[in-house]
Protein backbone atom coordinates (compact mmCIF):
# COMPACT_ATOMS: atom_id res chain seq x y z
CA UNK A 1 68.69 -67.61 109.59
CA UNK A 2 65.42 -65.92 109.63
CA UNK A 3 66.45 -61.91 108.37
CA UNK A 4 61.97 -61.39 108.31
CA UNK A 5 62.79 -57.29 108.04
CA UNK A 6 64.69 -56.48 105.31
CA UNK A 7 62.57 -56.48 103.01
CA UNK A 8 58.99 -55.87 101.99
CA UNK A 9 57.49 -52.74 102.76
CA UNK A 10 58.37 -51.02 105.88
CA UNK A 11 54.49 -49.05 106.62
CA UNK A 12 53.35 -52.67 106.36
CA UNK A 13 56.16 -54.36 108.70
CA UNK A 14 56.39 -51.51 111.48
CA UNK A 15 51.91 -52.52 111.91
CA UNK A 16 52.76 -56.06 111.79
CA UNK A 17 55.43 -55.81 114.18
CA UNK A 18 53.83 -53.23 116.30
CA UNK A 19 50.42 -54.72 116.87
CA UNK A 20 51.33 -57.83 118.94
CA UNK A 21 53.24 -55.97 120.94
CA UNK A 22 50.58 -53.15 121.23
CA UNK A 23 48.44 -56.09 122.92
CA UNK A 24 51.60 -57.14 124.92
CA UNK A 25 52.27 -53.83 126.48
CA UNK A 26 48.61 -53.01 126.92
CA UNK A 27 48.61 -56.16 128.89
CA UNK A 28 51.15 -55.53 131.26
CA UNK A 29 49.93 -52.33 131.45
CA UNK A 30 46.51 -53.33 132.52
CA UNK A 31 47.68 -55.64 135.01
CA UNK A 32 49.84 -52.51 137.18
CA UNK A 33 46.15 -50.71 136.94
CA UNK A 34 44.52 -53.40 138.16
CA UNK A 35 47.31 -53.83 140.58
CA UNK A 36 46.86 -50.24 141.38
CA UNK A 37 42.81 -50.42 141.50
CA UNK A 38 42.80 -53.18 143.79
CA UNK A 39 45.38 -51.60 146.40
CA UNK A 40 43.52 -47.96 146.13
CA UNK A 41 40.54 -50.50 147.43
CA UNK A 42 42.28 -51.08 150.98
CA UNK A 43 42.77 -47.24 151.48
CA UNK A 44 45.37 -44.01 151.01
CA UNK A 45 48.18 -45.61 152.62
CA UNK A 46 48.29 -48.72 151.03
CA UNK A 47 47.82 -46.81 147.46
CA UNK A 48 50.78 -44.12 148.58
CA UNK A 49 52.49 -47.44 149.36
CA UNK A 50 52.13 -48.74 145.98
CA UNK A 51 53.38 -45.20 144.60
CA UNK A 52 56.62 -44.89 146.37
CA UNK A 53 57.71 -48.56 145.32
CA UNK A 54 56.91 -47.66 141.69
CA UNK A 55 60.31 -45.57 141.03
CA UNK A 56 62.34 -48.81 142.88
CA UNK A 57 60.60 -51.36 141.25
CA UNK A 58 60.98 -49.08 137.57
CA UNK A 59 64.38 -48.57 138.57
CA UNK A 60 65.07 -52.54 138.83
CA UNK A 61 62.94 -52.68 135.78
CA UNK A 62 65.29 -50.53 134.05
CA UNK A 63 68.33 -52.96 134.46
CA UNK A 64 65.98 -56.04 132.67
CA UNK A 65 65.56 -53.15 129.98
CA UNK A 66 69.31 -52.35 129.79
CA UNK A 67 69.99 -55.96 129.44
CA UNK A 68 67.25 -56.78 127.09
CA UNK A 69 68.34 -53.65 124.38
CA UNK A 70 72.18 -54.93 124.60
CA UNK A 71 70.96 -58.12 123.64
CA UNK A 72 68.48 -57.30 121.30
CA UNK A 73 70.59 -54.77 119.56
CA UNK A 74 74.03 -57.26 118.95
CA UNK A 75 71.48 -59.84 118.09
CA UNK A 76 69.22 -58.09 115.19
CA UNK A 77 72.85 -56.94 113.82
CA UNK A 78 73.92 -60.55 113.69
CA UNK A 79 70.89 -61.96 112.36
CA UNK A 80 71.24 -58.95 109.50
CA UNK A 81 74.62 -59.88 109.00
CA UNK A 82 73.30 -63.84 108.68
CA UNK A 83 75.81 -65.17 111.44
CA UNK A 84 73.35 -67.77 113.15
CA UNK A 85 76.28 -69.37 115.11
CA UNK A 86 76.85 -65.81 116.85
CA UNK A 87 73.09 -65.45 117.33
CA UNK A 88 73.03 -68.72 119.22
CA UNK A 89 76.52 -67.32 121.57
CA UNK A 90 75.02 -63.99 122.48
CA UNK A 91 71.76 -65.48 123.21
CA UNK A 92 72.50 -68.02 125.54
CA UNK A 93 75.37 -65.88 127.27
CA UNK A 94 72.57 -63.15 127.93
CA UNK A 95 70.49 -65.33 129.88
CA UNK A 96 73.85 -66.29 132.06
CA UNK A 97 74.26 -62.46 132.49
CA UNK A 98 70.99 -62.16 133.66
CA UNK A 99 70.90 -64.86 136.06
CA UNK A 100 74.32 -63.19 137.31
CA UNK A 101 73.05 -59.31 137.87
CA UNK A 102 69.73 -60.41 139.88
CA UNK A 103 71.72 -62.44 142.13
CA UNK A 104 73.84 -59.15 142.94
CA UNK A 105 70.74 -56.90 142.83
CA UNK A 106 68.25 -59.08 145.14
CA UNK A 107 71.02 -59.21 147.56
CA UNK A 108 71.62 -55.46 148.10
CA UNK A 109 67.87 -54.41 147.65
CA UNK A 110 66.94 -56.63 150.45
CA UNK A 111 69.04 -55.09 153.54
CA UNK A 112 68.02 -51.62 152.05
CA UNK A 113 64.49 -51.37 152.19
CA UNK A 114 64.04 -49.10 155.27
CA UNK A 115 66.77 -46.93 154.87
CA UNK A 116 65.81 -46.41 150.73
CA UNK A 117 62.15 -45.85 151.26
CA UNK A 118 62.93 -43.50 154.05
CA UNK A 119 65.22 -41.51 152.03
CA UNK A 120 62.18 -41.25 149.33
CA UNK A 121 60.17 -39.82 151.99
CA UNK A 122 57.90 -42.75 153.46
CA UNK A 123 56.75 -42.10 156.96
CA UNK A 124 56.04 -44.45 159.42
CA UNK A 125 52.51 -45.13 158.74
CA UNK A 126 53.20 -46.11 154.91
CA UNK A 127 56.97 -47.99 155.75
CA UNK A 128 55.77 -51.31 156.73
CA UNK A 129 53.15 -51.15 153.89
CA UNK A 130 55.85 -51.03 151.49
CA UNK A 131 58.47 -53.57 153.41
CA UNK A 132 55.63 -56.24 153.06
CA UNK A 133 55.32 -55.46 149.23
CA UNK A 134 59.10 -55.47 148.68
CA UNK A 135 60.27 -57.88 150.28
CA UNK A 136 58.56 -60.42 148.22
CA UNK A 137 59.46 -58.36 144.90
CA UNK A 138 62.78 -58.62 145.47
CA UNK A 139 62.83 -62.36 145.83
CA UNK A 140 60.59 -63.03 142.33
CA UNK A 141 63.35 -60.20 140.56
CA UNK A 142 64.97 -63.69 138.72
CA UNK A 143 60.99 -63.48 136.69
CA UNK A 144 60.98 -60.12 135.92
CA UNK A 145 64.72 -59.70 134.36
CA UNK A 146 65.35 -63.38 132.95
CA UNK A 147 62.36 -63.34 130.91
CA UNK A 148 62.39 -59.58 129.66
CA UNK A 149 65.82 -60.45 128.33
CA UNK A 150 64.47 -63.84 126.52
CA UNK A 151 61.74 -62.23 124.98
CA UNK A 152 64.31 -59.27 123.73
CA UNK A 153 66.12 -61.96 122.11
CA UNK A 154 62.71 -62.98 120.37
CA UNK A 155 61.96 -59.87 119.14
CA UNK A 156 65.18 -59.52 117.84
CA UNK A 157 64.57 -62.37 115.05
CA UNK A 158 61.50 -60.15 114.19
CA UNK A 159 58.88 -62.08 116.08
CA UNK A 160 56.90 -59.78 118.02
CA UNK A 161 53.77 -61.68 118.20
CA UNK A 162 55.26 -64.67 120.18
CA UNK A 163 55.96 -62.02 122.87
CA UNK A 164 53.23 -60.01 122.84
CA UNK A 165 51.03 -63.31 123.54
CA UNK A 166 53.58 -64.45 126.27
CA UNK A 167 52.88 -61.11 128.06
CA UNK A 168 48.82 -61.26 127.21
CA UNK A 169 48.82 -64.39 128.82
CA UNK A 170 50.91 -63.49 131.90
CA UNK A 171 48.86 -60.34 132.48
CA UNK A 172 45.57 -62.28 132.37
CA UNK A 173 46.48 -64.55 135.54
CA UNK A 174 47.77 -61.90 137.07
CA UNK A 175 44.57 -60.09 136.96
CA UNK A 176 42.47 -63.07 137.31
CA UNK A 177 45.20 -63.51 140.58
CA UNK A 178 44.69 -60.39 141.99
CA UNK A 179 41.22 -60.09 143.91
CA UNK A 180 42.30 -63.61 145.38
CA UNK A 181 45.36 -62.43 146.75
CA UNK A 182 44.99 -59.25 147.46
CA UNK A 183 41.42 -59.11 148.96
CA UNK A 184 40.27 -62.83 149.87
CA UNK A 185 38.01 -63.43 147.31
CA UNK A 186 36.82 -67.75 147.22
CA UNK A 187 38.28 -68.45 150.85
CA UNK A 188 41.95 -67.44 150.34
CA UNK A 189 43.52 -65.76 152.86
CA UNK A 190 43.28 -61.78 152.71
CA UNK A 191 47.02 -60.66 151.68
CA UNK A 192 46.66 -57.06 150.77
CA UNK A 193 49.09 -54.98 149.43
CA UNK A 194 51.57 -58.93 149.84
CA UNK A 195 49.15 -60.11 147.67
CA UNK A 196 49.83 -57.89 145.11
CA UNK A 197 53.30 -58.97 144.88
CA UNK A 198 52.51 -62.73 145.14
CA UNK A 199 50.30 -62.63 141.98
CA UNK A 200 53.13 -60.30 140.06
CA UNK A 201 55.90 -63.42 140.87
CA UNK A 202 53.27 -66.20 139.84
CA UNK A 203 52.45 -64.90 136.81
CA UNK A 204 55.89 -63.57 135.82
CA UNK A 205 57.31 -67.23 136.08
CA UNK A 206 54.56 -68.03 133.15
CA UNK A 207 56.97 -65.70 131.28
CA UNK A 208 59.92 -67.74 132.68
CA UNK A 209 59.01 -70.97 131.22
CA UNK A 210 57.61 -69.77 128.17
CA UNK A 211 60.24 -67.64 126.88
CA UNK A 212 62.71 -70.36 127.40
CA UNK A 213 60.81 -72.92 125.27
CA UNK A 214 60.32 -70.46 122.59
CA UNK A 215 63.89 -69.33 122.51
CA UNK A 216 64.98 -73.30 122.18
CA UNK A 217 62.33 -75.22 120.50
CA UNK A 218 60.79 -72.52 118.06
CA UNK A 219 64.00 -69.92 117.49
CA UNK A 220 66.71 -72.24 117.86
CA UNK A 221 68.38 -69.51 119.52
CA UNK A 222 69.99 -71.37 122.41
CA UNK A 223 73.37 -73.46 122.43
CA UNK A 224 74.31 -75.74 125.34
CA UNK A 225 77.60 -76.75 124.63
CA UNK A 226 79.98 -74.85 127.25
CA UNK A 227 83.32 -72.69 125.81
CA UNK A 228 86.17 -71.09 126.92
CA UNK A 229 85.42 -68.53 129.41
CA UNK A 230 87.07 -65.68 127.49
CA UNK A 231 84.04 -66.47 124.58
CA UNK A 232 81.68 -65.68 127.04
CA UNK A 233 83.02 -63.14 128.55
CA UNK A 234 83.39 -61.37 124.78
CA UNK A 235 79.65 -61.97 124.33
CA UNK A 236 78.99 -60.39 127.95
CA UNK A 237 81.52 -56.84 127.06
CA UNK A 238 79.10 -56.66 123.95
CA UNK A 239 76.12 -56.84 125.51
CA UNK A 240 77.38 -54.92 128.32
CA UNK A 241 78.69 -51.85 126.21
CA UNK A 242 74.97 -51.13 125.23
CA UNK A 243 73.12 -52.83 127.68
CA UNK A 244 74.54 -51.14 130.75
CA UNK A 245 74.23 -47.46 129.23
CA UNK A 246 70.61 -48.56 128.34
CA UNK A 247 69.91 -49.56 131.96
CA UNK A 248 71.85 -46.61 132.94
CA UNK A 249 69.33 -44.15 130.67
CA UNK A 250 66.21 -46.46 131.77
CA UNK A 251 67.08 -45.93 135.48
CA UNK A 252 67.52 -42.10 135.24
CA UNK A 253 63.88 -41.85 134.62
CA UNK A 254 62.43 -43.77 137.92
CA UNK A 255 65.09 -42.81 139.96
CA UNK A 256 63.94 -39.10 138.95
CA UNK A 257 60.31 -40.02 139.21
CA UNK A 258 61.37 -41.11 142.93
CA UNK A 259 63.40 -37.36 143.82
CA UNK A 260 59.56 -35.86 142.07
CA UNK A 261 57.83 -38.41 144.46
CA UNK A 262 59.39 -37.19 147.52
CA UNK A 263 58.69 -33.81 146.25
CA UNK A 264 55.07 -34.60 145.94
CA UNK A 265 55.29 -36.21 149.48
CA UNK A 266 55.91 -32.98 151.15
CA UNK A 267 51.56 -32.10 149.72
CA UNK A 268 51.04 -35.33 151.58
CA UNK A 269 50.18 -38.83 151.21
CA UNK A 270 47.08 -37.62 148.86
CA UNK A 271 49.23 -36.50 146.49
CA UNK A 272 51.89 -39.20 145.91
CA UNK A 273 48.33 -41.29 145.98
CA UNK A 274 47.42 -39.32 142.81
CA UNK A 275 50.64 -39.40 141.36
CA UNK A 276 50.50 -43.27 140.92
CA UNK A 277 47.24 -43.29 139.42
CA UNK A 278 48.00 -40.90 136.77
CA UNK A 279 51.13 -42.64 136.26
CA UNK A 280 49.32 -45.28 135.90
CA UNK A 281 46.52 -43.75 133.22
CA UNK A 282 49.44 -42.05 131.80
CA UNK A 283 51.14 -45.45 130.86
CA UNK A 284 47.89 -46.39 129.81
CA UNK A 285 47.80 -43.73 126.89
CA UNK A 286 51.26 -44.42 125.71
CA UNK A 287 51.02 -48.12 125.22
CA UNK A 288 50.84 -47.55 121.90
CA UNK A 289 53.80 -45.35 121.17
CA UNK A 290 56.01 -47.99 123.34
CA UNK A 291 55.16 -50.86 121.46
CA UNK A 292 56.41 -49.41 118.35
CA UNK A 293 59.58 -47.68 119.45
CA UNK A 294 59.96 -51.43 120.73
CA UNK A 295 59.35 -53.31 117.61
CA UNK A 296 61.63 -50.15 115.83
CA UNK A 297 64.22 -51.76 117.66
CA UNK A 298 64.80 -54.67 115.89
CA UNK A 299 63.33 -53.26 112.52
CA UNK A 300 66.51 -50.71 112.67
CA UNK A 301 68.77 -53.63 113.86
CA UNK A 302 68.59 -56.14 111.29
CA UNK A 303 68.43 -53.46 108.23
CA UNK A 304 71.20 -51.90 109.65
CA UNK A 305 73.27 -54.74 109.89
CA UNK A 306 72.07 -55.67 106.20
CA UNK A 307 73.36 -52.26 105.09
CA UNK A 308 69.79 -51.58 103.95
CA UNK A 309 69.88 -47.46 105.34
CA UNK A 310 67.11 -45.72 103.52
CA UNK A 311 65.02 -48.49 105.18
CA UNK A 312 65.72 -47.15 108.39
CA UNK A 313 65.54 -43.61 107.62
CA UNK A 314 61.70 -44.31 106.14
CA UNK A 315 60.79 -46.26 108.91
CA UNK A 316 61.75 -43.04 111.02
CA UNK A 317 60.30 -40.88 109.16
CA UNK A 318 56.81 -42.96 109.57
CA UNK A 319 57.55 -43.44 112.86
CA UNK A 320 57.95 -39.84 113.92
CA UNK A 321 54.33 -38.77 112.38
CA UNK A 322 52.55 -41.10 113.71
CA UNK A 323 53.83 -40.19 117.39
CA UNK A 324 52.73 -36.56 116.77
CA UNK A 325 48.96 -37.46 115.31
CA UNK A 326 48.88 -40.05 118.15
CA UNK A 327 49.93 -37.49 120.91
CA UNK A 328 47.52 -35.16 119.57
CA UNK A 329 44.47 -37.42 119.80
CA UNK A 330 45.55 -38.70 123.42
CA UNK A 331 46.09 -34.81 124.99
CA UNK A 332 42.34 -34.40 123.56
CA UNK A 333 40.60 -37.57 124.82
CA UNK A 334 41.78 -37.20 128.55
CA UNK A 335 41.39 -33.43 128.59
CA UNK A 336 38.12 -33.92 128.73
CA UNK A 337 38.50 -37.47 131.01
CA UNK A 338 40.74 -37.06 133.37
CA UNK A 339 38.61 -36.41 137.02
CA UNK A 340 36.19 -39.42 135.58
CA UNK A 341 39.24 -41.69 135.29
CA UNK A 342 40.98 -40.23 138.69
CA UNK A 343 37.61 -41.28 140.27
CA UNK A 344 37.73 -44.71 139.11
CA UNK A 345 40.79 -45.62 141.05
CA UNK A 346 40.33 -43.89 144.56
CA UNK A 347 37.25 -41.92 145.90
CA UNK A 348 38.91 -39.02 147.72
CA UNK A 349 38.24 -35.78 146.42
CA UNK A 350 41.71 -34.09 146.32
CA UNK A 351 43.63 -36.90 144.96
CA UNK A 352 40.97 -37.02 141.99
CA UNK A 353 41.59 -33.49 141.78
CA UNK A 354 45.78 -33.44 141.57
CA UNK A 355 45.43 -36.40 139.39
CA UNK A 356 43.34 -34.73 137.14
CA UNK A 357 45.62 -31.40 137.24
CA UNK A 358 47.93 -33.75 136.00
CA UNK A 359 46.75 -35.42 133.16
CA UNK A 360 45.56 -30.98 132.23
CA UNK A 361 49.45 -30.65 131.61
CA UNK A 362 51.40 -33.38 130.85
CA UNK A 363 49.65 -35.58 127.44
CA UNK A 364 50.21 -31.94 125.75
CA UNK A 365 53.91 -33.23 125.59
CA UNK A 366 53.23 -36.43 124.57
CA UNK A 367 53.86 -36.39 121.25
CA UNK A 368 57.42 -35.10 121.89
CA UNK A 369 57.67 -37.96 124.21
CA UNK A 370 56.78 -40.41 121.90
CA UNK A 371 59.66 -38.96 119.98
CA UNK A 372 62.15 -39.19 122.42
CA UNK A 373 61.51 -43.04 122.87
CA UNK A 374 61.74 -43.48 119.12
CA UNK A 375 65.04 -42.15 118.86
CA UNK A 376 66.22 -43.29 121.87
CA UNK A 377 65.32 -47.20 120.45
CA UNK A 378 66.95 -46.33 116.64
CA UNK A 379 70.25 -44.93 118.51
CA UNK A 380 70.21 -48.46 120.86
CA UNK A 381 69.68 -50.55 117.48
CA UNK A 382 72.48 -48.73 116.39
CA UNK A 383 74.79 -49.81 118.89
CA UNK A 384 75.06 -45.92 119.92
CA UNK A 385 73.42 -45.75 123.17
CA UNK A 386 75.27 -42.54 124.54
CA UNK A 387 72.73 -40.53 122.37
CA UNK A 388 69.86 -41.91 124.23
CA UNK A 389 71.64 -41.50 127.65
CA UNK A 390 72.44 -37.68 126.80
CA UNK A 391 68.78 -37.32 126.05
CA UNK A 392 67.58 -39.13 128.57
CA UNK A 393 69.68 -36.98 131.28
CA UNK A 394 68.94 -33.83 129.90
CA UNK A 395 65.20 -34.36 130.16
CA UNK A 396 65.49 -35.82 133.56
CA UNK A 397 68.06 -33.74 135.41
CA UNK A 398 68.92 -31.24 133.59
CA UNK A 399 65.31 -29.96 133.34
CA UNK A 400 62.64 -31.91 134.86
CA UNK A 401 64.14 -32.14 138.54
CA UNK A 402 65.45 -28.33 138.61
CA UNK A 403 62.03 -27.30 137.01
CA UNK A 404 60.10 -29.00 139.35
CA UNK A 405 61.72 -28.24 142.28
CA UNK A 406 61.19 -24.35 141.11
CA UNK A 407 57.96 -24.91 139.75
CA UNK A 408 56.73 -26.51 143.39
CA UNK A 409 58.18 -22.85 144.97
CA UNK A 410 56.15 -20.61 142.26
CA UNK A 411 53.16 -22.75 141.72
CA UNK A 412 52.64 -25.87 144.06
CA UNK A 413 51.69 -29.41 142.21
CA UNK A 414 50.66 -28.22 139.27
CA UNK A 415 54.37 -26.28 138.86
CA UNK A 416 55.80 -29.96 139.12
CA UNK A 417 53.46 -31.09 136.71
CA UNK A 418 54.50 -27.88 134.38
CA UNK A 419 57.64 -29.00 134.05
CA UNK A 420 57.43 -32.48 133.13
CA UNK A 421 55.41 -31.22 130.29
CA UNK A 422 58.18 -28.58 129.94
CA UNK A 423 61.03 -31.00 129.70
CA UNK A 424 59.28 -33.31 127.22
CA UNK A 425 58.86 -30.76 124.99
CA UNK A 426 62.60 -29.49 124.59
CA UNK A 427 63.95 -32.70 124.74
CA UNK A 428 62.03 -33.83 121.96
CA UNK A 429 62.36 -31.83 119.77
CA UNK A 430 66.09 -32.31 120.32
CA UNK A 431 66.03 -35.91 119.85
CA UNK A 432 64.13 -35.52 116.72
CA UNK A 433 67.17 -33.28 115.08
CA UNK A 434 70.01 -35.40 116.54
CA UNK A 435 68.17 -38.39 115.46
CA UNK A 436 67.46 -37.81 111.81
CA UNK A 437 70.80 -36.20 111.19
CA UNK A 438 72.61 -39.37 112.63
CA UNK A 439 70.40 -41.93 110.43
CA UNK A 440 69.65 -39.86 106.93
CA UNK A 441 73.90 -39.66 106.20
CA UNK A 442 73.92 -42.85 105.76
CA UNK A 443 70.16 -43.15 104.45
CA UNK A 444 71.32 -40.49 102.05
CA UNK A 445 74.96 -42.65 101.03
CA UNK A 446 72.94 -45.13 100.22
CA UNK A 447 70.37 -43.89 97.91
CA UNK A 448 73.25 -42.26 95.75
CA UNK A 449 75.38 -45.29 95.52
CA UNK A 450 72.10 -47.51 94.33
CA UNK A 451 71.36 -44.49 91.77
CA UNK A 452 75.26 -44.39 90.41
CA UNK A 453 75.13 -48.36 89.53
């Protein structure tokens, strides 16, 4: 049993965990811009398209996430605790699980395109834009969710760089896929805004395959032998009691983004067109702050589990400055960016303009955002994901939605925009308070006992 994070320094292990995965997420990243660049090449409509399926697909997206924190959280507690036989159980049931909740989902999202995307505020002119693209998402869902669980259950044995090059390598074909499909580049046949989705499914059943070998030929993380139903059904309720509150929390987000997009849809197709790309850009600028509230994850897991608390409560503490110097840096660099990078994805004036209002408002809450995903990870490691979900709605519904809605009376776009920024900043500093208070009882427990013997 491999427990790689508790010891050592823990400045040294949060770089060496968060740097592969830096590369991973900046990978995936890239490949939605280019996704996005190549669309905003065939016109407005196809780009709006590509906006209103982002909350769906992030939605969806949000389940794998769910899913992938249950299992990485029981996991990283097991390895801690050195129990390699139940690291092997809740493995292999996850992947079972998975296979299970995409059958259910791919079956209900397909008979509800029209009536969904309607509801979001597609006309009729962007509609079958967005039934081509879905249709074929829906059916390559088994590559998205399967393999985000896998590479969870990776992470969790503290081997980020494994997935980080998995996702590298599956971002890089489906760039190199992209012009092919999308706009008939070498002979192929022109696909558009289908051929975005093609080149998403190819490339996330690289992912597939490779996560599978890793898990069973490198981890050793996999057992095939088959046992009593009521075994895997325990492993399932344990996954399940944090991973469907994390999916829960993770779909709150798009599902809000979606209510803002149909907001934004009422200023017309130009400005859910800007939306996406500074989404996009957006995403972009945070890559860094994900990958290491994702490589916290396990960090926080197997310590935990090793009862090693002022471990966690440093790497917290580390954590938490870094997100505000990093936020800092990023408000400054597209402040003075943002209509340049607008411009590179689409070349009408007024959605480079609301895209660049945009990225005016929001990065000066993005240090509190960073925040709010690193406690939001500790309190899933923790097997507490409530926490997260309370944060997560309070940000969301409780302000975001309401404040946009009013801002969009008083001020138009830029009121919406307001209020993100708004939200971010009240919720994290929130999350910070809850978070530390939860983590340094035990941090500070610990540090006594160690001094008394």
């Amino acid at each position: 049993m491999h427990q790689r994070l508790i010891e050592g320094n823990v400045g040294q292990q949060l770089i060496k965990l968060t740097i592969p995965m830096i590369w991973g997420v900046l990978a995936v990243t890239a490949f939605n811009i280019v996704d996005t660049y190549f669309v905003g090449q065939l016109g407005t409509q196809p780009l709006a398209a590509m906006s209103f399926t982002f909350p769906v697909v992030m939605t969806l997206g949000s389940l794998a996430i769910g899913l992938g924190v249950g299992t990485s959280s029981v996991i990283a507690r097991a390895i801690g605790e050195g129990d390699r036989d139940r690291v092997q159980r809740l493995t292999t049931d996850s992947l079972t699980l998975s296979l299970l909740v995409v059958a259910i989902f791919v079956s209900f999202g397909l008979v509800t395109i029209d009536p969904l995307f309607t509801a979001l505020g597609a006309d009729a002119d962007v509609l079958p834009f967005i039934r081509s693209y879905m249709q074929i998402w829906y059916f390559g869902m088994i590559f998205l969710v399967i393999p985000m669980v896998g590479n969870s259950a990776i992470r969790a044995s503290g081997n980020t760089l494994v997935p980080g090059i998995i996702m590298i390598v599956a971002a890089g074909v489906n760039i190199a896929l992209d012009p092919f499909f999308i706009l008939g580049w070498g002979g192929f046949p022109r696909l558009e805004i289908q051929g975005a989705a093609i080149a998403t499914i190819i490339s996330r059943a690289i992912t597939l395959i490779a996560s599978l070998l890793v898990l069973h030929y490198r981890e050793k993380m996999l057992c095939f032998n088959l046992p009593k139903f009521g075994v895997i059904l325990a492993s399932w309720r344990k996954i399940l009691q944090i991973g469907l509150p994390a999916a829960a929390t993770s779909m709150i987000t798009p599902i809000s983004i979606g209510l803002i997009t149909s907001a934004l849809a009422f200023y017309g197709a130009e400005a859910v067109a800007a939306f996406g790309i500074a989404s996009r850009i957006e995403s972009l600028s945070l890559i860094v702050i994900i990958a290491l509230s994702a490589s916290l994850g396990p960090f926080v897991g197997q310590n935990w589990g090793a009862k090693k608390y002022y471990r966690v409560h440093r790497a917290l503490n580390l954590s938490y400055l870094f997100c505000l110097a990093w936020g800092i840096m990023m408000a400054a660099i597209l402040t003075g960016s943002a209509s340049w990078l607008a411009s590179l994805f689409n070349n009408d004036p007024e959605v480079i303009q609301i895209a660049t209002n945009y990225l005016w408002f929001v990065p000066i809450s993005y240090a509190a955002a960073g925040i709010i995903f690193v406690a939001s990870s500790t309190f899933n490691a923790l097997g507490k994901p409530i926490p997260s979900m309370i944060m997560t709605i309070s940000r969301m519904v409780v302000l975001y939605i309401p404040l946009a809605y009013l801002g969009s009376r008083l001020f138009g776009i830029n009121g919406i925009f307001a209020a993100a920024c708004i939200a971010n900043l009240v919720v994290g500093i929130g999350a910070y308070v809850w978070n530390q208070k939860t983590c340094n009882i035990k941090a500070t427990s610990e540090k006594t006992a160690e001094e008394f013997v």
